[in-house]
PDB file of N, CA and C in Angstrom:
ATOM      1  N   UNK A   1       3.697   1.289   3.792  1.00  0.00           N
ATOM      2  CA  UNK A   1       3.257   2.610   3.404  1.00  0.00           C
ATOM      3  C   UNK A   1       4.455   3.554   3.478  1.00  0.00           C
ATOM      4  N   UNK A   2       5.015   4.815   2.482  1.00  0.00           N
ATOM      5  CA  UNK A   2       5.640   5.442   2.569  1.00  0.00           C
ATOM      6  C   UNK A   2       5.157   7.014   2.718  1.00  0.00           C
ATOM      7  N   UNK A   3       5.665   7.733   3.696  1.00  0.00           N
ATOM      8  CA  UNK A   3       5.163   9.126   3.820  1.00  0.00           C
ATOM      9  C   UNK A   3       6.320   9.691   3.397  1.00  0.00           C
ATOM     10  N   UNK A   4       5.427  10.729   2.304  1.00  0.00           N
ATOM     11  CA  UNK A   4       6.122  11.424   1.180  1.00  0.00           C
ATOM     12  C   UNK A   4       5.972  13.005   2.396  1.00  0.00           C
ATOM     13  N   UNK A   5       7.446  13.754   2.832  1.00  0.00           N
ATOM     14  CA  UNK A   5       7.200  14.928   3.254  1.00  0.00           C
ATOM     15  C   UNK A   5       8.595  16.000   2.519  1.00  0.00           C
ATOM     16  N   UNK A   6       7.501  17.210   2.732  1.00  0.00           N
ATOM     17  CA  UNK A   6       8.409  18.223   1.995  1.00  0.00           C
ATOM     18  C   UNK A   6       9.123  18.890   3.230  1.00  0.00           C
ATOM     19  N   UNK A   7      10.671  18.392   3.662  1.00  0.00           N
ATOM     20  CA  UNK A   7      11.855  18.940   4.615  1.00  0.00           C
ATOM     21  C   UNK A   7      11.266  20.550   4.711  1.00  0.00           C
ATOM     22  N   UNK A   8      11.702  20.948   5.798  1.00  0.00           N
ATOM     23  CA  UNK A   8      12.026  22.167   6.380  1.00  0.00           C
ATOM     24  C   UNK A   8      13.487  22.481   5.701  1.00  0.00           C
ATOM     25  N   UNK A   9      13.677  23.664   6.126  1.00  0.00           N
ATOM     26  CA  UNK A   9      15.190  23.725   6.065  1.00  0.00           C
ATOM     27  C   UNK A   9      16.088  22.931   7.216  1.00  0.00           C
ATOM     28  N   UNK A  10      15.391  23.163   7.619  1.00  0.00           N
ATOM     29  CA  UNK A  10      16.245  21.719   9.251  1.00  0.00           C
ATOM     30  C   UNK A  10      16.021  20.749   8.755  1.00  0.00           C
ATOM     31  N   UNK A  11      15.555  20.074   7.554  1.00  0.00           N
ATOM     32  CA  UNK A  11      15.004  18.689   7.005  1.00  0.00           C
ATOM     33  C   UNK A  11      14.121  18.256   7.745  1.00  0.00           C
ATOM     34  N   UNK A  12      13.627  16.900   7.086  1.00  0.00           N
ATOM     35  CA  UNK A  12      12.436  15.808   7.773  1.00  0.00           C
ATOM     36  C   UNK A  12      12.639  15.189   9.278  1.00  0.00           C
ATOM     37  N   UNK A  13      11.629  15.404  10.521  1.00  0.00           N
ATOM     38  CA  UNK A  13      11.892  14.744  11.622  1.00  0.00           C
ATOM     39  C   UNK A  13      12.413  13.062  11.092  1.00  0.00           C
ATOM     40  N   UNK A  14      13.016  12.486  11.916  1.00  0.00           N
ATOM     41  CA  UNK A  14      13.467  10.893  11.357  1.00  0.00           C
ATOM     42  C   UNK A  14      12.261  10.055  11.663  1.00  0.00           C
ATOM     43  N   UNK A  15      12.370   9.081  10.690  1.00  0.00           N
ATOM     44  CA  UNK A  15      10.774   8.339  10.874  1.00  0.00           C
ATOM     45  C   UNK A  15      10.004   7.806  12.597  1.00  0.00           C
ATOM     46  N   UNK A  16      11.424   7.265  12.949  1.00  0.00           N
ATOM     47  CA  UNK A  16      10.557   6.946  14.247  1.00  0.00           C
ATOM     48  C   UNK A  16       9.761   8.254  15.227  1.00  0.00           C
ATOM     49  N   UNK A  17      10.296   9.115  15.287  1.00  0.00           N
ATOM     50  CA  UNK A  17      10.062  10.785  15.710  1.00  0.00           C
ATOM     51  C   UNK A  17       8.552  10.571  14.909  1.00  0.00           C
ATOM     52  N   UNK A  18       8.044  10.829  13.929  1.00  0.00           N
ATOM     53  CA  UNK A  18       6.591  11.192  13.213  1.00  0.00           C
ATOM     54  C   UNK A  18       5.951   9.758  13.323  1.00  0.00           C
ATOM     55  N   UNK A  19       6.434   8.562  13.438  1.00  0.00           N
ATOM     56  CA  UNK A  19       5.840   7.513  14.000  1.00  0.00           C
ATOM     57  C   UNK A  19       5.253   7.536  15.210  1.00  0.00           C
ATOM     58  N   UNK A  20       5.977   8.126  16.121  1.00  0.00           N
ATOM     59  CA  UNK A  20       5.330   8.401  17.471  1.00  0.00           C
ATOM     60  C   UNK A  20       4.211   9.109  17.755  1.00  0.00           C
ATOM     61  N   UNK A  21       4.425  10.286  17.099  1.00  0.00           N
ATOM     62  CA  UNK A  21       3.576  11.566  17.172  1.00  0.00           C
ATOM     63  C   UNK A  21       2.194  11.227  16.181  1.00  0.00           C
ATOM     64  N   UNK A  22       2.353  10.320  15.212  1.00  0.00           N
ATOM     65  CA  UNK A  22       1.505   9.861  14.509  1.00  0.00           C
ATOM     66  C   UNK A  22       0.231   8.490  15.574  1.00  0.00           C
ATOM     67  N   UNK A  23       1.302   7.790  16.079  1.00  0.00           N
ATOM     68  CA  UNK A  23       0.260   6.874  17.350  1.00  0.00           C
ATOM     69  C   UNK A  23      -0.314   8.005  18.049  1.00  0.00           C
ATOM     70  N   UNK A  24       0.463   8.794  18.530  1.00  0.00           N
ATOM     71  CA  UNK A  24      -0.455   9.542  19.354  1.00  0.00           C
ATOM     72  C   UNK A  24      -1.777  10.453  18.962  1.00  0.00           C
ATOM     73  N   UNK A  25      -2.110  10.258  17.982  1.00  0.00           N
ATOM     74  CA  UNK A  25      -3.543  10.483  17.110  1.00  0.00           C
ATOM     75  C   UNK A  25      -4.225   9.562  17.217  1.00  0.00           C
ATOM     76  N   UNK A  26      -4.159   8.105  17.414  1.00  0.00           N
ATOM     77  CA  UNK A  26      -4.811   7.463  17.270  1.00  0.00           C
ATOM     78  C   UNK A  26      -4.991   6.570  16.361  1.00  0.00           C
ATOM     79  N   UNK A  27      -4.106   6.243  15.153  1.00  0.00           N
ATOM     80  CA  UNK A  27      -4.562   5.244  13.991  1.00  0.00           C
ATOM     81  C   UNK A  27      -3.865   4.128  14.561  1.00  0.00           C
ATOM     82  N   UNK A  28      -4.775   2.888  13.946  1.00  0.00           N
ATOM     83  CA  UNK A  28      -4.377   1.960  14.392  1.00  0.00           C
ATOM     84  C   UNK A  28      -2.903   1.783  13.370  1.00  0.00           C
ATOM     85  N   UNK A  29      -2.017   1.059  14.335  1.00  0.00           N
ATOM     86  CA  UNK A  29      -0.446   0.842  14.032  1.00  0.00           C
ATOM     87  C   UNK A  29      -0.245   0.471  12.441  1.00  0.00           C
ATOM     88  N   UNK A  30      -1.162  -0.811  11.752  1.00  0.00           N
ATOM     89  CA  UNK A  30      -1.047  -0.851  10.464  1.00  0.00           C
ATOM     90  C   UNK A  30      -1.167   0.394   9.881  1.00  0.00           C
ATOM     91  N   UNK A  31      -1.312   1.486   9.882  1.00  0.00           N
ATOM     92  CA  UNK A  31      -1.790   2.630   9.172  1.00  0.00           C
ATOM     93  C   UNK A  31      -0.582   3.298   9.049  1.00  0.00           C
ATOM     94  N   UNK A  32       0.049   3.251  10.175  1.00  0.00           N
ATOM     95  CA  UNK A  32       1.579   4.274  10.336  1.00  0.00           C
ATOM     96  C   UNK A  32       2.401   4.108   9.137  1.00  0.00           C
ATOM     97  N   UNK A  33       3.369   4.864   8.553  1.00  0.00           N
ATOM     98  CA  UNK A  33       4.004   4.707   7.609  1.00  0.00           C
ATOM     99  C   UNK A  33       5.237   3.550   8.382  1.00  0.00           C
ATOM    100  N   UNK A  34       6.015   3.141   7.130  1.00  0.00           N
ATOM    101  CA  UNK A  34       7.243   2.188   6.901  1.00  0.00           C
ATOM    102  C   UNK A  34       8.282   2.702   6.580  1.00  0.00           C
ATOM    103  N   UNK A  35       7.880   3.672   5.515  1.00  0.00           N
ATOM    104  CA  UNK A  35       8.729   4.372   4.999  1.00  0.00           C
ATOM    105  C   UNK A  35       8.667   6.292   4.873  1.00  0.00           C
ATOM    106  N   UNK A  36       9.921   6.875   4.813  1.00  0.00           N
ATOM    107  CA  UNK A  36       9.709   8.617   4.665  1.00  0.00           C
ATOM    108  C   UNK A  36      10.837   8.624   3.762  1.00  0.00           C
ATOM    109  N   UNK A  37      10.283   9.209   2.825  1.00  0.00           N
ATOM    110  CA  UNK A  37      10.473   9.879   1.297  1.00  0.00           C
ATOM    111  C   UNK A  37      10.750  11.449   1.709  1.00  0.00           C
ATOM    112  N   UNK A  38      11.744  12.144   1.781  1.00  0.00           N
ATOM    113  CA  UNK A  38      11.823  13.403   2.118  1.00  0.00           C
ATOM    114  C   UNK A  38      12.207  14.239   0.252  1.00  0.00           C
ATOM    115  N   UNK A  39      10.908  15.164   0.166  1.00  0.00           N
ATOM    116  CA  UNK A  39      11.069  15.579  -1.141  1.00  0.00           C
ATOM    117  C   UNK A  39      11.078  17.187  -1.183  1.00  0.00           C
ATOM    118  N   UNK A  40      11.591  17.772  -2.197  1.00  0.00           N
ATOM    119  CA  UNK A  40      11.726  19.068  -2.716  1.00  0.00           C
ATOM    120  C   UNK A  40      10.174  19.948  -2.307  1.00  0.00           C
ATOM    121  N   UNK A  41       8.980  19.047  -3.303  1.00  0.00           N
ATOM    122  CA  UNK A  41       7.958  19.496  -3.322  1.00  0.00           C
ATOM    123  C   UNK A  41       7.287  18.409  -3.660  1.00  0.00           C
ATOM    124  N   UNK A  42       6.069  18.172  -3.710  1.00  0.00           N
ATOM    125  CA  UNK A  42       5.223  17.279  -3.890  1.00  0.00           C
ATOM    126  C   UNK A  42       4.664  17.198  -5.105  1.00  0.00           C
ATOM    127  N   UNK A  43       4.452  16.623  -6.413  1.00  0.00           N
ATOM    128  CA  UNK A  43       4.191  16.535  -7.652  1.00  0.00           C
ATOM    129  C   UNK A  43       2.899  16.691  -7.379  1.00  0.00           C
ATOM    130  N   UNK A  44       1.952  17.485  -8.357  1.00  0.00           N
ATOM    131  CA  UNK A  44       0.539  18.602  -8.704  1.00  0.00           C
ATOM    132  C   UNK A  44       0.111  17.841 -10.047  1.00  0.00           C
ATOM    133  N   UNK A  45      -1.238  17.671 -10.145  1.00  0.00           N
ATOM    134  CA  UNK A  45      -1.505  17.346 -10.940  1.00  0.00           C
ATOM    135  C   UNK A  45      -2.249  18.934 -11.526  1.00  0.00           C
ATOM    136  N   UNK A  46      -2.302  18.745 -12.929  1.00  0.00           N
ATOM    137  CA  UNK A  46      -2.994  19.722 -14.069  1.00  0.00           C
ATOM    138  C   UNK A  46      -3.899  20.942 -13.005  1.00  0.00           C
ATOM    139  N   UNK A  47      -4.773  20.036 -11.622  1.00  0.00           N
ATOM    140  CA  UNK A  47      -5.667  20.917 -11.239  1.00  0.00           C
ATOM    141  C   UNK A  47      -4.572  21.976 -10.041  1.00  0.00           C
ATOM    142  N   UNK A  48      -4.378  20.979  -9.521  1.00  0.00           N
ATOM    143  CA  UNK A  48      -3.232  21.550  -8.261  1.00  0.00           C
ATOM    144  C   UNK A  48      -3.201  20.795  -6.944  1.00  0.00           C
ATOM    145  N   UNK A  49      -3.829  19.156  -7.344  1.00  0.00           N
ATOM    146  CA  UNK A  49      -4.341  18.393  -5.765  1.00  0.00           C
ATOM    147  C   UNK A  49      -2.371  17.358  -6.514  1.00  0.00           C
ATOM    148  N   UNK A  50      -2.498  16.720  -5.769  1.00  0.00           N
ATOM    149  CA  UNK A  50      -1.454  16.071  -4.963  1.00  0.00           C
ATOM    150  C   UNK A  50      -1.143  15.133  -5.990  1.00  0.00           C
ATOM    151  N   UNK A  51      -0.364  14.876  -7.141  1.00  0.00           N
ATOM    152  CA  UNK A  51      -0.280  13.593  -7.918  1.00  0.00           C
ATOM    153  C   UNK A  51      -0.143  12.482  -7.583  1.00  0.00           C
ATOM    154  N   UNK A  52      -1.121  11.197  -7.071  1.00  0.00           N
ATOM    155  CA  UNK A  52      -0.477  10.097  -6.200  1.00  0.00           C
ATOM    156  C   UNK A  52       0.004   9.206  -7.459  1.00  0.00           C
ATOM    157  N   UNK A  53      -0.523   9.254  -8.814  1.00  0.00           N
ATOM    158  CA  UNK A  53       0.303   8.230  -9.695  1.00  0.00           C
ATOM    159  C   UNK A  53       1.481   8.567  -9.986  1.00  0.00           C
ATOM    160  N   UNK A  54       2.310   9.978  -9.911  1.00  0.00           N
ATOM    161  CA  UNK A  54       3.733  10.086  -9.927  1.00  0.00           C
ATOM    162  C   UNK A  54       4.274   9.333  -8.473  1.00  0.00           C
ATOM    163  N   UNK A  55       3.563   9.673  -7.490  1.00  0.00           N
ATOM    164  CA  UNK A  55       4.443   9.095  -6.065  1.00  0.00           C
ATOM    165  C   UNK A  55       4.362   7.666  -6.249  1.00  0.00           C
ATOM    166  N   UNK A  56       3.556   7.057  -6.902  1.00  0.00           N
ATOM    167  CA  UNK A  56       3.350   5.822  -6.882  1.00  0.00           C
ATOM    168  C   UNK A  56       4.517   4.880  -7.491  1.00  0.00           C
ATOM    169  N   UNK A  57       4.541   5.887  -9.060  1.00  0.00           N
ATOM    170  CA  UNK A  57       5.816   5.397  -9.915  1.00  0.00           C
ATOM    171  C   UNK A  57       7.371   6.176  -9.357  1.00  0.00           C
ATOM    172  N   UNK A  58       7.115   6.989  -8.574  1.00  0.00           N
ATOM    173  CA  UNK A  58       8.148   7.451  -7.872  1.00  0.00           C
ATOM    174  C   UNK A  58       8.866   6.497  -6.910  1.00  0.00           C
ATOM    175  N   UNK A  59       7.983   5.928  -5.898  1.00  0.00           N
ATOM    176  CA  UNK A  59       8.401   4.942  -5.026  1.00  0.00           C
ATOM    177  C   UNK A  59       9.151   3.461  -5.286  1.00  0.00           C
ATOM    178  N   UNK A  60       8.734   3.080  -6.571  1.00  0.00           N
ATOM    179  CA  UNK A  60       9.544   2.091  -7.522  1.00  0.00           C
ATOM    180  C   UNK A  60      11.165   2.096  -7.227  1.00  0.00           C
ATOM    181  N   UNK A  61      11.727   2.779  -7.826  1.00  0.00           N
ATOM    182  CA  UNK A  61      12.855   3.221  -7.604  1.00  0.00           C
ATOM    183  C   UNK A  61      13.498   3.383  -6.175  1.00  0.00           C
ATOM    184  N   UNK A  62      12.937   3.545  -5.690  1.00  0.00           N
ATOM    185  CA  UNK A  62      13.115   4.169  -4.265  1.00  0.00           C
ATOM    186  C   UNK A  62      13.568   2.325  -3.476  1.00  0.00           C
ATOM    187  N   UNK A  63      12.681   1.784  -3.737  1.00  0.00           N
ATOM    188  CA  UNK A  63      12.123   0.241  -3.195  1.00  0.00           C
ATOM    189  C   UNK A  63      13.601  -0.571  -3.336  1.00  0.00           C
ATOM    190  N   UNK A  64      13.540  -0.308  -4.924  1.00  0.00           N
ATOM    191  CA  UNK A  64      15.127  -0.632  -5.615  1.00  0.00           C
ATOM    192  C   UNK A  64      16.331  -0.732  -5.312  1.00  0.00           C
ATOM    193  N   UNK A  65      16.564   0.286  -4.896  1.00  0.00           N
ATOM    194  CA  UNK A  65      17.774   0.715  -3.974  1.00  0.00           C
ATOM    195  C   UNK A  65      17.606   0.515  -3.091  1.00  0.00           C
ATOM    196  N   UNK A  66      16.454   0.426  -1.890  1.00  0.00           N
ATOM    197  CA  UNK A  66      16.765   0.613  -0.812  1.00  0.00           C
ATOM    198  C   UNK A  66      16.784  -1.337  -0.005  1.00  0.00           C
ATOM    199  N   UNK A  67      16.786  -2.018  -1.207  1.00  0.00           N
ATOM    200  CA  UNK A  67      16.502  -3.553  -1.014  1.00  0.00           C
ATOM    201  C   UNK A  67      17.578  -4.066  -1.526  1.00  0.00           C
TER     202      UNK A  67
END
């Protein structure tokens, strides 16, 4: 799983940092992300909710390089 977040100006905590803080909610461990995608803004669809088929074809690339 990759968590897509939009940086601060201090940028994105590093994954293990929001991994932690993320167990400490409670999801079980498969759930936690693998990966953090630190982005500008988050792609909107037509209405204004969250585009997951751009992040989807977004992450492609991402996979690419990072393998």
């Amino acid at each position: 799983m990759c968590l897509y977040v939009v940086g601060r100006d201090e940028g994105a905590p590093p994954l293990p940092e929001l991994r932690r803080y993320l167990e400490d909610s409670g999801p079980a461990r498969f759930k936690l992300p693998e990966r953090l995608a630190e982005v500008p803004a988050l792609p909107l669809t037509a209405v204004g909710k969250t585009d997951k088929v751009r992040l989807r074809q977004d992450i492609v690339p991402r996979l690419e390089t990072a393998g």
